[in-house]
N, C-alpha and C. Protein backbone atom coordinates (compact mmCIF):
# COMPACT_ATOMS: atom_id res chain seq x y z
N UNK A 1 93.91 108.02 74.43
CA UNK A 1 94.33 108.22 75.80
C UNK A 1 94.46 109.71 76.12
N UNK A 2 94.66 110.27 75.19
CA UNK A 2 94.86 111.62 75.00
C UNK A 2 93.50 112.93 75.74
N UNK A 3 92.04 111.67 75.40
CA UNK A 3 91.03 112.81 76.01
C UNK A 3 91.04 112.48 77.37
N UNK A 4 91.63 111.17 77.70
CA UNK A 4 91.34 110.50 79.36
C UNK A 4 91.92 111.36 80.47
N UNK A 5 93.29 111.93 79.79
CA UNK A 5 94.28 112.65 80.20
C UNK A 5 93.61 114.06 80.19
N UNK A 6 93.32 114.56 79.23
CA UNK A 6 92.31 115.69 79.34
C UNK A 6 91.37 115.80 80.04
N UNK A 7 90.75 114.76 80.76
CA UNK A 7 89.57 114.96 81.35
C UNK A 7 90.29 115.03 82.99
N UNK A 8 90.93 113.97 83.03
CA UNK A 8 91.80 114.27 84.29
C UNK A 8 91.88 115.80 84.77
N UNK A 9 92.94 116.35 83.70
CA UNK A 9 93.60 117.20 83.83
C UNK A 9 91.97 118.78 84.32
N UNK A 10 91.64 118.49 83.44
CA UNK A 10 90.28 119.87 83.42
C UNK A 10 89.51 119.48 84.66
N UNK A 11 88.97 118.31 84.94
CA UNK A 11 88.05 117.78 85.81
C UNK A 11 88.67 117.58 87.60
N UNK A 12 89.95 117.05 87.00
CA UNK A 12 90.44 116.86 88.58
C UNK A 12 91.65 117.99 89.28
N UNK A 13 92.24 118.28 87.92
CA UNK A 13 93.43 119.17 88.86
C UNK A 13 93.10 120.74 88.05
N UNK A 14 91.73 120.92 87.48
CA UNK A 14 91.22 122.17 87.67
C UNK A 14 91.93 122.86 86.20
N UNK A 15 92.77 122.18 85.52
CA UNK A 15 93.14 123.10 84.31
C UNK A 15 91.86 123.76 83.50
N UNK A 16 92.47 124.88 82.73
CA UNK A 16 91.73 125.50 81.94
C UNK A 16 91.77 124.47 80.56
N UNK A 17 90.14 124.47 79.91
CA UNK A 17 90.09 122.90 79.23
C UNK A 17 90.83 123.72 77.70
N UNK A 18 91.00 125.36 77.61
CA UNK A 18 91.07 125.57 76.45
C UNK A 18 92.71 125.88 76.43
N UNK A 19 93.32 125.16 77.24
CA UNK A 19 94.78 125.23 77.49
C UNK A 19 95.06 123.51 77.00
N UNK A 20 94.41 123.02 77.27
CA UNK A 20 94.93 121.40 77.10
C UNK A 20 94.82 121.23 76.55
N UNK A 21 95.92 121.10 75.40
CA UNK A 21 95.84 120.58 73.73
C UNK A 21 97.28 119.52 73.76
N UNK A 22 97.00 118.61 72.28
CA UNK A 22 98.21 117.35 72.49
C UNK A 22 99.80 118.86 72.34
N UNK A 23 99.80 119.73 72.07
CA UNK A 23 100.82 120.76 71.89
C UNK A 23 101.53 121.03 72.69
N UNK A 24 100.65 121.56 73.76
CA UNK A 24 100.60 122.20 74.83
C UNK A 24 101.96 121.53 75.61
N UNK A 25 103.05 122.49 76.29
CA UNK A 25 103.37 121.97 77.71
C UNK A 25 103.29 121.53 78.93
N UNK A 26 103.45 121.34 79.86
CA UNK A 26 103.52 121.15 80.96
C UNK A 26 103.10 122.75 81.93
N UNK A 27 104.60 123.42 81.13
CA UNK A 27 104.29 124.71 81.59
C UNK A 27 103.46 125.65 81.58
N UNK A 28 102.88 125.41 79.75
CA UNK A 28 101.49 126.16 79.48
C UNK A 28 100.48 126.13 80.26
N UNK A 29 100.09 124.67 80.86
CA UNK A 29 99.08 124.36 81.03
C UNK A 29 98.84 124.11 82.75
N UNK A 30 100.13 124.56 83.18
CA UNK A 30 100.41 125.18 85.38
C UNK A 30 100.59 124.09 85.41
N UNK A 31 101.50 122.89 85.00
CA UNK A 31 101.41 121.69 85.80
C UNK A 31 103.27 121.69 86.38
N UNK A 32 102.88 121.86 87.93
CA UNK A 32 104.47 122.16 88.63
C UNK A 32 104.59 120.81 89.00
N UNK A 33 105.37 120.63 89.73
CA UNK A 33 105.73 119.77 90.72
C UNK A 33 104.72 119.26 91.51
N UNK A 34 104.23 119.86 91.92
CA UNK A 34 103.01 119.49 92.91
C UNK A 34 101.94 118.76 92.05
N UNK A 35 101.52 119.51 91.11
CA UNK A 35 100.46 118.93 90.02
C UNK A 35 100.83 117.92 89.25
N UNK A 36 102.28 117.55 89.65
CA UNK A 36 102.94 116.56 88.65
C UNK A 36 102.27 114.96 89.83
N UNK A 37 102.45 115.43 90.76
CA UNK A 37 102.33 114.29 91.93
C UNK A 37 101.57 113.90 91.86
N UNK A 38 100.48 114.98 91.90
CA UNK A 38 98.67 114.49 91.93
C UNK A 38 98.28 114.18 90.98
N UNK A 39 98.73 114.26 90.10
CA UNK A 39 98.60 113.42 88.65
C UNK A 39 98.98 112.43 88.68
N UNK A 40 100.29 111.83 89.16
CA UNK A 40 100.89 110.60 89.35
C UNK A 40 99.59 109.73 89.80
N UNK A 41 99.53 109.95 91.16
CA UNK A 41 98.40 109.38 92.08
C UNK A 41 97.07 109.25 91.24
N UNK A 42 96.67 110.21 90.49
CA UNK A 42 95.11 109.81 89.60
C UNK A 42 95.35 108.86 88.75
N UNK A 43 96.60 108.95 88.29
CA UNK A 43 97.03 108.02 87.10
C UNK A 43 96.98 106.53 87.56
N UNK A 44 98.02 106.53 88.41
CA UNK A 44 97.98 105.48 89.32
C UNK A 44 96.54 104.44 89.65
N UNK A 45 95.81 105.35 90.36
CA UNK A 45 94.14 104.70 91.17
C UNK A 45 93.53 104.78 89.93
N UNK A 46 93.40 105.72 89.73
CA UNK A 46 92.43 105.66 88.35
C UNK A 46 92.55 104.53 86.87
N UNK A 47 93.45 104.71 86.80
CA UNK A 47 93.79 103.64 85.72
C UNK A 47 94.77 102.38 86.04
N UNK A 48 95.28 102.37 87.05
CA UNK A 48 95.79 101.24 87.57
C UNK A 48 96.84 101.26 86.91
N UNK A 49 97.88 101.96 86.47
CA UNK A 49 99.21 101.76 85.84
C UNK A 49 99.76 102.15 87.31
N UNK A 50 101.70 102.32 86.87
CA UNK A 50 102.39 102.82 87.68
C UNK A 50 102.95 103.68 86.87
N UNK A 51 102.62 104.96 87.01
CA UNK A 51 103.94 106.16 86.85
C UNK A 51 104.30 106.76 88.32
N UNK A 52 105.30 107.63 87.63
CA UNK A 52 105.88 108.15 88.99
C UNK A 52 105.88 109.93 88.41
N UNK A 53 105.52 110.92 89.31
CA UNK A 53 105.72 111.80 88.95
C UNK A 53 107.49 112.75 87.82
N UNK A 54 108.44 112.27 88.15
CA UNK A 54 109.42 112.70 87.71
C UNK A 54 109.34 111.90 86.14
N UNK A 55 108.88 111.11 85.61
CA UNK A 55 108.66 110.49 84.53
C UNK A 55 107.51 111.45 83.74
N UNK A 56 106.16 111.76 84.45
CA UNK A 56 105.55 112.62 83.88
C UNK A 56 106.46 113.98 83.74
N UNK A 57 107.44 114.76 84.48
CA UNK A 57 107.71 115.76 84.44
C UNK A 57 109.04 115.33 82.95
N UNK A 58 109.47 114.53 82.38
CA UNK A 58 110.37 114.09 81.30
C UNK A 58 109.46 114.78 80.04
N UNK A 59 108.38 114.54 79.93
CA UNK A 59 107.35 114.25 78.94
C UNK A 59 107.13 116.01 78.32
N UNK A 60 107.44 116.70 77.39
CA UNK A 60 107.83 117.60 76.84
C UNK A 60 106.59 118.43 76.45
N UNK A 61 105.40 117.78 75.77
CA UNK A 61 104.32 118.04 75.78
C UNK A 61 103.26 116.90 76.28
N UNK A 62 101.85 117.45 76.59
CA UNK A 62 100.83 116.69 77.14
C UNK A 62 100.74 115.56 75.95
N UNK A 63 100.95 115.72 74.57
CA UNK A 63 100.61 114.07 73.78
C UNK A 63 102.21 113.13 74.19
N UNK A 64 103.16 114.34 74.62
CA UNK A 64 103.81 113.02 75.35
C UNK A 64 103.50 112.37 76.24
N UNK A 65 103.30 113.37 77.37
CA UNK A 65 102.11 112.17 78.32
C UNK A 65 101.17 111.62 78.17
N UNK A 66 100.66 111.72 77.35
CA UNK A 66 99.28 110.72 76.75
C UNK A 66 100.07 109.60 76.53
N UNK A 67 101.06 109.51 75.51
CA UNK A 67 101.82 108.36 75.08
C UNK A 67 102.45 107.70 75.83
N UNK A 68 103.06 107.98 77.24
CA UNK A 68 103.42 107.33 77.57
C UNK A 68 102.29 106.78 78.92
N UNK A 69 101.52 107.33 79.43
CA UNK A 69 100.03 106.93 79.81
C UNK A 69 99.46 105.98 79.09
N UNK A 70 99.68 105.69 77.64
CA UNK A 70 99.56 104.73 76.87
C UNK A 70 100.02 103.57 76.61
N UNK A 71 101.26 103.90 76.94
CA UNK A 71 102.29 102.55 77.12
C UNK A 71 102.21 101.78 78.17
N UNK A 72 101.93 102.62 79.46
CA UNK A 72 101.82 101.66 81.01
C UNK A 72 100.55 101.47 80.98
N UNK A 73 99.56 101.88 80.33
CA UNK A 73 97.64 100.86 80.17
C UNK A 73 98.32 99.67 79.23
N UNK A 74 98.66 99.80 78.17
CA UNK A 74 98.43 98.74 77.28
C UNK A 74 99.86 97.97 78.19
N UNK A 75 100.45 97.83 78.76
CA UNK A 75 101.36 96.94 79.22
C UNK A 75 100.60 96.37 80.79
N UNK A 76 99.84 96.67 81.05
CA UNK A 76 98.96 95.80 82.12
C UNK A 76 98.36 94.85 81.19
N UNK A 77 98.56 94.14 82.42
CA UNK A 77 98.11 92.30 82.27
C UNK A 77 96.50 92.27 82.15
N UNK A 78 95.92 91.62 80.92
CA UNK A 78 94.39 91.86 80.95
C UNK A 78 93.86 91.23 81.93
N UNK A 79 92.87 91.79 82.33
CA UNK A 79 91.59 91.82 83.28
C UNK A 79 91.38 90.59 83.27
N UNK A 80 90.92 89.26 84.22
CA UNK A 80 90.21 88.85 83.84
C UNK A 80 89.10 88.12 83.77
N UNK A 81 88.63 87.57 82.82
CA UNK A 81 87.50 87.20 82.46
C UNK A 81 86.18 86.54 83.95
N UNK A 82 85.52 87.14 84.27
CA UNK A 82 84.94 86.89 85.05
C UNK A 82 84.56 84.90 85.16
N UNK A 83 84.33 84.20 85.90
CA UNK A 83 84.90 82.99 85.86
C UNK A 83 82.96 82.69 85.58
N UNK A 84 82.92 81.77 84.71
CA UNK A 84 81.85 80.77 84.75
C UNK A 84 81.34 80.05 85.45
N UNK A 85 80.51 79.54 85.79
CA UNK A 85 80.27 78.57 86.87
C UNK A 85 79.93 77.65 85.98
N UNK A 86 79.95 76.08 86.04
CA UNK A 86 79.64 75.23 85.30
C UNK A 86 78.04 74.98 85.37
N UNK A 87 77.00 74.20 84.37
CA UNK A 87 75.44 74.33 84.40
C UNK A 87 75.76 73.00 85.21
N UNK A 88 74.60 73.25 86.19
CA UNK A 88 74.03 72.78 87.03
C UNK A 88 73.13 71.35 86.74
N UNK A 89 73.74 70.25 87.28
CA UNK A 89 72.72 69.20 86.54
C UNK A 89 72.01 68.98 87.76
């Protein structure tokens, strides 16, 4: 979950990619308040969980937010299965 978050982060809210490591802070890596939001929202549409920005801003380093980005994917209800149609007599 860790590169999904990385790609986010470099691709959509413009970080520098050689700043985003699982180490890294929040602070290292310019993510304020504002960037905390718009992250919320990608997180959100994009992967269909629910976070809320002040939950990402808890998260101490970026593999904490991976992890817990991890916890609200794997706690959605699976997808599912596209339905069959029965064969046709």
């Amino acid at each position: 979950m860790f590169e999904v978050l990385r790609g986010i982060l470099v691709d959509e809210l413009q970080m520098r990619a050689e700043d985003v490591v699982p180490t890294a802070t929040r602070t290292e890596v310019g993510l304020d308040s504002v960037a905390l939001v718009e992250l919320a929202e990608l997180l959100n549409t994009g992967l269909g969980i629910e976070v809320h920005d002040y939950e990402l801003a808890e998260a101490g380093t970026l593999a904490d937010l991976a992890r817990l980005v991890e916890e609200r994917h794997r706690a959605l209800p699976p997808e599912p299965s596209p339905a069959r149609s029965a064969p046709r007599r």
